[in-house]
PDB file of N, CA and C in Angstrom:
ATOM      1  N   UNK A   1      18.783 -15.922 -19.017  1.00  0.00           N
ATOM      2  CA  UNK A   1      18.227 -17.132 -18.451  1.00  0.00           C
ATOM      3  C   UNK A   1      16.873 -16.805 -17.830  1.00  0.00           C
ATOM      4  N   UNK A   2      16.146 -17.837 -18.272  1.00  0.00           N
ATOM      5  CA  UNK A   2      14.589 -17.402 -18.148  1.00  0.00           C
ATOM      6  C   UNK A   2      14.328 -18.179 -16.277  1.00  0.00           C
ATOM      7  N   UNK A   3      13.972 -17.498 -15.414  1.00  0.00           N
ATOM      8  CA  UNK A   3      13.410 -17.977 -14.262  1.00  0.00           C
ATOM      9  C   UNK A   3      12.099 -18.838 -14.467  1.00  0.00           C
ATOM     10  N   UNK A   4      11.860 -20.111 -13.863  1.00  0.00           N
ATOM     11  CA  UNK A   4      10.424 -20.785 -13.648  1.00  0.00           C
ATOM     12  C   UNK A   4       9.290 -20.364 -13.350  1.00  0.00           C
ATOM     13  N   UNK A   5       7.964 -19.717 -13.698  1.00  0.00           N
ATOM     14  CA  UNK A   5       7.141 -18.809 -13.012  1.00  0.00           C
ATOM     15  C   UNK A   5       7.103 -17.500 -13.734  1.00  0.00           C
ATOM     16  N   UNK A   6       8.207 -16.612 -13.506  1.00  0.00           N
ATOM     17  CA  UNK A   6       8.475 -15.442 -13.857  1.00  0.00           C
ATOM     18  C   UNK A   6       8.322 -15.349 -15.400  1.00  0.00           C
ATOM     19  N   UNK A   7       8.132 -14.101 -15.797  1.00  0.00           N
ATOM     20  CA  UNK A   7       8.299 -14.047 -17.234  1.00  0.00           C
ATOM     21  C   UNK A   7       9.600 -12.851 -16.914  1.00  0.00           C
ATOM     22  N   UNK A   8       9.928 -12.798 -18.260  1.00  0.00           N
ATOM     23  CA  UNK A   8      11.193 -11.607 -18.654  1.00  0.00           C
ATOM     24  C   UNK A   8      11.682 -10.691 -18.587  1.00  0.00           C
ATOM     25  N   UNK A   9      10.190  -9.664 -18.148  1.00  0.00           N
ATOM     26  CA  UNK A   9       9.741  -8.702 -18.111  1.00  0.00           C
ATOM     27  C   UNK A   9       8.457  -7.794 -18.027  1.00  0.00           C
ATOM     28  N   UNK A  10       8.751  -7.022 -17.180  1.00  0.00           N
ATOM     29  CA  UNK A  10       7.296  -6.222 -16.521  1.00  0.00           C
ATOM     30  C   UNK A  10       6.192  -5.895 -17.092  1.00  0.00           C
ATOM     31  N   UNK A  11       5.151  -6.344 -16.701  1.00  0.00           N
ATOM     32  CA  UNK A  11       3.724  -6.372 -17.485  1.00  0.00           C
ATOM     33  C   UNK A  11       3.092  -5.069 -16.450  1.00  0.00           C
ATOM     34  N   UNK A  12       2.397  -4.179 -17.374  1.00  0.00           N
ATOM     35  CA  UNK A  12       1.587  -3.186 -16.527  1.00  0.00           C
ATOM     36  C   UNK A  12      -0.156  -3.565 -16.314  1.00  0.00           C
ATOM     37  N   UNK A  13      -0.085  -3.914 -15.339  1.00  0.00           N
ATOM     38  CA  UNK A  13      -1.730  -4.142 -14.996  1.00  0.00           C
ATOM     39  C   UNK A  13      -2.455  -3.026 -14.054  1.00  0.00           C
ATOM     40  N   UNK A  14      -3.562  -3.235 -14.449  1.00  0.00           N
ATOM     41  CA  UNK A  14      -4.484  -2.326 -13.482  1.00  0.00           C
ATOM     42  C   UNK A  14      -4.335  -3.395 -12.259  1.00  0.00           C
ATOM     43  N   UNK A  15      -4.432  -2.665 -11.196  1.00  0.00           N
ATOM     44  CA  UNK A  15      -4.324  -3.341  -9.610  1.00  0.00           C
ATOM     45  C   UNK A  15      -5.717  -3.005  -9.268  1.00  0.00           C
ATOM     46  N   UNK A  16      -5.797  -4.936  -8.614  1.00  0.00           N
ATOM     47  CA  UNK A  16      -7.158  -4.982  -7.758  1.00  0.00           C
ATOM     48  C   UNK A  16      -6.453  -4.562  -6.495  1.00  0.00           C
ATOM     49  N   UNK A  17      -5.404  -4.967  -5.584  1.00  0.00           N
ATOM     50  CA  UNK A  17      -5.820  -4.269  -4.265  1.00  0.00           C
ATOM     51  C   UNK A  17      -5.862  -3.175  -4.187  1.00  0.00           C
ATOM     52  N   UNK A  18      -4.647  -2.140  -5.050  1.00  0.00           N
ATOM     53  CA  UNK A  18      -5.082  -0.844  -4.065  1.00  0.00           C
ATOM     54  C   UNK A  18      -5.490   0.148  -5.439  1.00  0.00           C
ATOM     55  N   UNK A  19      -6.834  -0.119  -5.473  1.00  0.00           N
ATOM     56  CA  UNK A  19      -7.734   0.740  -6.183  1.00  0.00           C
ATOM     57  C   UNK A  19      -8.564   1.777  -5.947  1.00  0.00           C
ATOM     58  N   UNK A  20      -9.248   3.056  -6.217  1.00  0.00           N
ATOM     59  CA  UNK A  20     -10.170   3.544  -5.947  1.00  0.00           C
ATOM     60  C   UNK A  20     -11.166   3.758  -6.970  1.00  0.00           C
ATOM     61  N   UNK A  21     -10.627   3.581  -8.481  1.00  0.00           N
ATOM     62  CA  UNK A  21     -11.972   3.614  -9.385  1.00  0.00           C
ATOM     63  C   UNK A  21     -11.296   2.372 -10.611  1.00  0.00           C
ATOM     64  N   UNK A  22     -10.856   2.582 -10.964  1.00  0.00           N
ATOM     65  CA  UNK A  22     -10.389   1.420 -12.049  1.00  0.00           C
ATOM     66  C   UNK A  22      -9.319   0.868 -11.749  1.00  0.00           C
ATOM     67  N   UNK A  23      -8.649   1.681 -10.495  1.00  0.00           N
ATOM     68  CA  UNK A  23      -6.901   0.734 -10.562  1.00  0.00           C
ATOM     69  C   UNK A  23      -5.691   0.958 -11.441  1.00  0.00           C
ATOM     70  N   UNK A  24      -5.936   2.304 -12.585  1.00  0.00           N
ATOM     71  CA  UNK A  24      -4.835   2.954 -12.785  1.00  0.00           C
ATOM     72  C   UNK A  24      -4.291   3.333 -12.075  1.00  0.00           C
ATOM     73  N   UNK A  25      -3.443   4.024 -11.437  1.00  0.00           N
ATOM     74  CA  UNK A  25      -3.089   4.670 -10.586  1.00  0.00           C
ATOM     75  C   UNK A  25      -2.117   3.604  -9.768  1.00  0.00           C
ATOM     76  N   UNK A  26      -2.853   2.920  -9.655  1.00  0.00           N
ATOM     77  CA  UNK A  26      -2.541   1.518  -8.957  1.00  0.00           C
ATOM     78  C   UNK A  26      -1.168   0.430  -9.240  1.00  0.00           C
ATOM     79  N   UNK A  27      -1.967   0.372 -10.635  1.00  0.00           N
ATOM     80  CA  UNK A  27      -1.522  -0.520 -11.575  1.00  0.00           C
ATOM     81  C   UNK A  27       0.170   0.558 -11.905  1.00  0.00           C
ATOM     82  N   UNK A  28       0.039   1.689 -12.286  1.00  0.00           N
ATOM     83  CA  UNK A  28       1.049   2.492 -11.905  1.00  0.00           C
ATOM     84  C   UNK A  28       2.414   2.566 -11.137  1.00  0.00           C
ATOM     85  N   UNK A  29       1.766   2.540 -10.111  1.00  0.00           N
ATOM     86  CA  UNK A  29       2.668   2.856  -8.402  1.00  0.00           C
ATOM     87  C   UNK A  29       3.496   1.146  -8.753  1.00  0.00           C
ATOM     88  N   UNK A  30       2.393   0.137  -8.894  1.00  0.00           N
ATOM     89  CA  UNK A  30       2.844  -1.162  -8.711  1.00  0.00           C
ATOM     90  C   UNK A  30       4.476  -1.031  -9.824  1.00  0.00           C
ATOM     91  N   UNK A  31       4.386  -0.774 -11.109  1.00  0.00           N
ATOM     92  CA  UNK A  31       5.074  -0.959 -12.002  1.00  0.00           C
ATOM     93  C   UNK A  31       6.249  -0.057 -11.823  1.00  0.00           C
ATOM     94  N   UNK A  32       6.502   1.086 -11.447  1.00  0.00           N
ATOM     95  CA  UNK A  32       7.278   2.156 -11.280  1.00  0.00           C
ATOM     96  C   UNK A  32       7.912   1.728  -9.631  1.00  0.00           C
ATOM     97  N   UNK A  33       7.152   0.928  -8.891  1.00  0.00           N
ATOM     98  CA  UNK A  33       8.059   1.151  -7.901  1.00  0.00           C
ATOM     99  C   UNK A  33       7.963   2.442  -6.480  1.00  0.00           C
ATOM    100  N   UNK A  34       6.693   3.013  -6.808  1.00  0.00           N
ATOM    101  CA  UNK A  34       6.270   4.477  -6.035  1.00  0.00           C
ATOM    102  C   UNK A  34       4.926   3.842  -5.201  1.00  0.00           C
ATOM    103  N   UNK A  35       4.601   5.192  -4.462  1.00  0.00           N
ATOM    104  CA  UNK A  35       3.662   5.198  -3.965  1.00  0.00           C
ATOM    105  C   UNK A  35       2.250   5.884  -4.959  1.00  0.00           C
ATOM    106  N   UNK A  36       1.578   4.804  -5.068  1.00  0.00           N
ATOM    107  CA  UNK A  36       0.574   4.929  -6.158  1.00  0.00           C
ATOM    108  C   UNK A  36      -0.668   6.884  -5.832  1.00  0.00           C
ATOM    109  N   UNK A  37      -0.257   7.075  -4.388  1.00  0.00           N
ATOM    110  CA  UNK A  37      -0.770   8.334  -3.551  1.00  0.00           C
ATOM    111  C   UNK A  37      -0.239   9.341  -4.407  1.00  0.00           C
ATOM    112  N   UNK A  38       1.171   8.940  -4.491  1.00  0.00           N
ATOM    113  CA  UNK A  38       2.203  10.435  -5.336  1.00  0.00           C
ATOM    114  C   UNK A  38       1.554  10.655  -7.249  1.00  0.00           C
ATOM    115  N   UNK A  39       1.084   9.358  -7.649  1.00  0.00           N
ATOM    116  CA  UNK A  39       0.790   9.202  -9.238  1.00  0.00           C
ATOM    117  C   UNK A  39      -1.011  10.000  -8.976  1.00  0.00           C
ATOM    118  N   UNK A  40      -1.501   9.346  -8.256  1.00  0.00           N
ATOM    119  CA  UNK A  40      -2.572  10.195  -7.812  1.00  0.00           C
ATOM    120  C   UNK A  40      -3.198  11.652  -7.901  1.00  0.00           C
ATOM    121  N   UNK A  41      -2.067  11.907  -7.116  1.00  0.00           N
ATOM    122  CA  UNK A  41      -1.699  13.622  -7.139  1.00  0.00           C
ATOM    123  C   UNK A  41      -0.773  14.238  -8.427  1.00  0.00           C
ATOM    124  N   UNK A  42      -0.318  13.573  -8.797  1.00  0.00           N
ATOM    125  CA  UNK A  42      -0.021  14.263  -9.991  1.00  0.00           C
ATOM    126  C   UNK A  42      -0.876  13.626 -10.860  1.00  0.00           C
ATOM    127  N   UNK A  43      -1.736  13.064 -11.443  1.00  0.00           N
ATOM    128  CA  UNK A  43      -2.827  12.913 -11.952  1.00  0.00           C
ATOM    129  C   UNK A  43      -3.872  13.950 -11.766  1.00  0.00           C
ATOM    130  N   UNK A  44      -4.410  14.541 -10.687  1.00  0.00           N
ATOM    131  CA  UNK A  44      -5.299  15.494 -10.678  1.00  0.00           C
ATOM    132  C   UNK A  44      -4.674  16.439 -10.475  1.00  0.00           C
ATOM    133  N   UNK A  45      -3.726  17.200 -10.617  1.00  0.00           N
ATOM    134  CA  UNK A  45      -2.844  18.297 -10.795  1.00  0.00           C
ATOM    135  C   UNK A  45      -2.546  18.653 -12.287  1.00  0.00           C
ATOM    136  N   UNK A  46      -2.577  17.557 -12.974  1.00  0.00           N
ATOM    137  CA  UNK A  46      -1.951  17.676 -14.604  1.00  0.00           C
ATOM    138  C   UNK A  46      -3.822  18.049 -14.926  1.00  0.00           C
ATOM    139  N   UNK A  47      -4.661  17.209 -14.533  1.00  0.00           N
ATOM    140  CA  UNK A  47      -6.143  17.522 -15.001  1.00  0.00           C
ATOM    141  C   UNK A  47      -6.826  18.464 -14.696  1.00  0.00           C
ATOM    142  N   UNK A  48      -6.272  19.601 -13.659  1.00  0.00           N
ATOM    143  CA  UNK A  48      -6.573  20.719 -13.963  1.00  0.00           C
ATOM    144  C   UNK A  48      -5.502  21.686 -14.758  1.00  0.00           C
ATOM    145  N   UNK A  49      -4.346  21.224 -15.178  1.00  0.00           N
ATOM    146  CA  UNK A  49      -3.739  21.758 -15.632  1.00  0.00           C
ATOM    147  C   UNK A  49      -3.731  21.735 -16.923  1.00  0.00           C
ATOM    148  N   UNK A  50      -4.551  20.550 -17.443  1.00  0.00           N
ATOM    149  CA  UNK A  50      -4.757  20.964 -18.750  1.00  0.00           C
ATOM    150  C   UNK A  50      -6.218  20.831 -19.351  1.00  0.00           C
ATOM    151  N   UNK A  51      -6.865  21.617 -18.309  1.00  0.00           N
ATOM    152  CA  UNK A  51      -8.636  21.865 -18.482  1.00  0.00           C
ATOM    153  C   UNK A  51      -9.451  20.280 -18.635  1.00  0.00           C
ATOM    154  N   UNK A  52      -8.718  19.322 -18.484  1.00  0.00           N
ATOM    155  CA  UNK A  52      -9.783  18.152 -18.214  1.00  0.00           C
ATOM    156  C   UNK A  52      -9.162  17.210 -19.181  1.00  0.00           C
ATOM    157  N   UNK A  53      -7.843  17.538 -19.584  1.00  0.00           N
ATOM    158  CA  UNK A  53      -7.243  16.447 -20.935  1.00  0.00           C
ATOM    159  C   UNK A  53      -7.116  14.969 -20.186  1.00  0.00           C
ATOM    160  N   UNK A  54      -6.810  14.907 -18.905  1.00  0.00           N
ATOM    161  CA  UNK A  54      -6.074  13.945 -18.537  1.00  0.00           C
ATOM    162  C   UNK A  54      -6.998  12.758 -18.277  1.00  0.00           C
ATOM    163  N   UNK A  55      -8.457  13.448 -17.995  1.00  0.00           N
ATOM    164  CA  UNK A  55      -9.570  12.678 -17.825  1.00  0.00           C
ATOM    165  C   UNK A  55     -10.012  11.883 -18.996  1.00  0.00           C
ATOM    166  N   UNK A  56      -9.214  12.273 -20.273  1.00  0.00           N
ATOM    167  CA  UNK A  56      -9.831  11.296 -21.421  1.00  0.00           C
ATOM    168  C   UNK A  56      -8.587  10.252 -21.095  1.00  0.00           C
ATOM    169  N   UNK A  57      -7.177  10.770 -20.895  1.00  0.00           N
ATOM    170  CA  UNK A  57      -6.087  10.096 -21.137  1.00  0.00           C
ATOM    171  C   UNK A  57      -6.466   8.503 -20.247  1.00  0.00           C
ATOM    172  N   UNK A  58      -7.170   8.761 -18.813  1.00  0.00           N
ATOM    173  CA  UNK A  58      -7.497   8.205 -17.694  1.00  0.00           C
ATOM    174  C   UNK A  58      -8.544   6.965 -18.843  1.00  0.00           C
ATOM    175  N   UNK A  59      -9.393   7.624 -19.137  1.00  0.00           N
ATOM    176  CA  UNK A  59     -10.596   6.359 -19.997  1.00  0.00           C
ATOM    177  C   UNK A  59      -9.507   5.547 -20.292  1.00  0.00           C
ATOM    178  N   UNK A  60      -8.763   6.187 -21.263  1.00  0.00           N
ATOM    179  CA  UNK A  60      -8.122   5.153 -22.585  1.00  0.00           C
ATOM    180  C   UNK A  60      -7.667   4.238 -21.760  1.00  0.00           C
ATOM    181  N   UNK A  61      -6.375   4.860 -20.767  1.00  0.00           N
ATOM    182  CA  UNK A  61      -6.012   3.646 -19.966  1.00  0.00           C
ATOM    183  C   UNK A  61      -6.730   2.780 -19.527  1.00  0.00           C
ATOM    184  N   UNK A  62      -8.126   2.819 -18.788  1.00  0.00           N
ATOM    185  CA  UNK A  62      -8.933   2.064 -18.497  1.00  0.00           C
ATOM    186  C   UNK A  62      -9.072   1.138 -19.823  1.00  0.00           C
ATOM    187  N   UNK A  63      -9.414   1.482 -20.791  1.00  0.00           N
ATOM    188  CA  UNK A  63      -9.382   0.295 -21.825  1.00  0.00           C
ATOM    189  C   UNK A  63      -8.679  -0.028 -22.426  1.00  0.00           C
ATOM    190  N   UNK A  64      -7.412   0.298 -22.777  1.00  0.00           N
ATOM    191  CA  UNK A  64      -6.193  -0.749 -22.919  1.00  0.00           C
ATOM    192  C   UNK A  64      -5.470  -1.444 -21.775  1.00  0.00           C
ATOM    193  N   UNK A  65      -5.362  -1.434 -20.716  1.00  0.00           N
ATOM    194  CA  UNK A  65      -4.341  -1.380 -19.629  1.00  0.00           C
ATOM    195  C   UNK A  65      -5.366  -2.948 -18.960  1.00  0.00           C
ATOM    196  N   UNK A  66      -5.133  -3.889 -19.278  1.00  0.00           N
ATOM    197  CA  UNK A  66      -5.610  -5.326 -18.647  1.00  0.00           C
ATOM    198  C   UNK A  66      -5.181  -5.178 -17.123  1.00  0.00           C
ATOM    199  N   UNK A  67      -6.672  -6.106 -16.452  1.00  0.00           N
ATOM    200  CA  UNK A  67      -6.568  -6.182 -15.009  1.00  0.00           C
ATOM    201  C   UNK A  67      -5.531  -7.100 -14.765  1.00  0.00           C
ATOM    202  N   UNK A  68      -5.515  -6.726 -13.631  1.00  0.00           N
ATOM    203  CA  UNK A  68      -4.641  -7.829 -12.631  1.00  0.00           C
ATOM    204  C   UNK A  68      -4.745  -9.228 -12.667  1.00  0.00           C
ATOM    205  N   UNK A  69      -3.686 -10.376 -13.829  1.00  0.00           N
ATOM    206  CA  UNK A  69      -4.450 -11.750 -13.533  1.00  0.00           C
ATOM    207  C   UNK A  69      -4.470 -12.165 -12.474  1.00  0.00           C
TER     208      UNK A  69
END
């Protein structure tokens, strides 16, 4: 049974409030349910861990991953 308003199921958006460069991270924490601080840190932990891979992974998301309507 479909709720009024709501849709079905969870849409991942980049987040305007709690952003610091595009709102991955953000958009993240929002969808999972975490503190977007903890995705953060393991974000720049994996990007030195794998010599700078994560920094392309980071673009892409930026351009598939729609803002916040």
């Amino acid at each position: 049974m479909e709720v009024e308003g709501k849709p079905p199921y969870k849409r991942l958006y980049r987040s305007e409030e709690d952003r610091l460069l595009a709102g991955i991270c953000g958009g993240l924490g929002e969808y999972f349910g975490i503190d977007p601080v903890i995705i953060r840190l393991i974000w720049i932990f994996s990007t030195f861990a794998t010599s700078g891979m994560c920094i392309l992974l980071y673009l892409i998301c930026w351009i598939v991953i729609p803002r916040q309507p």
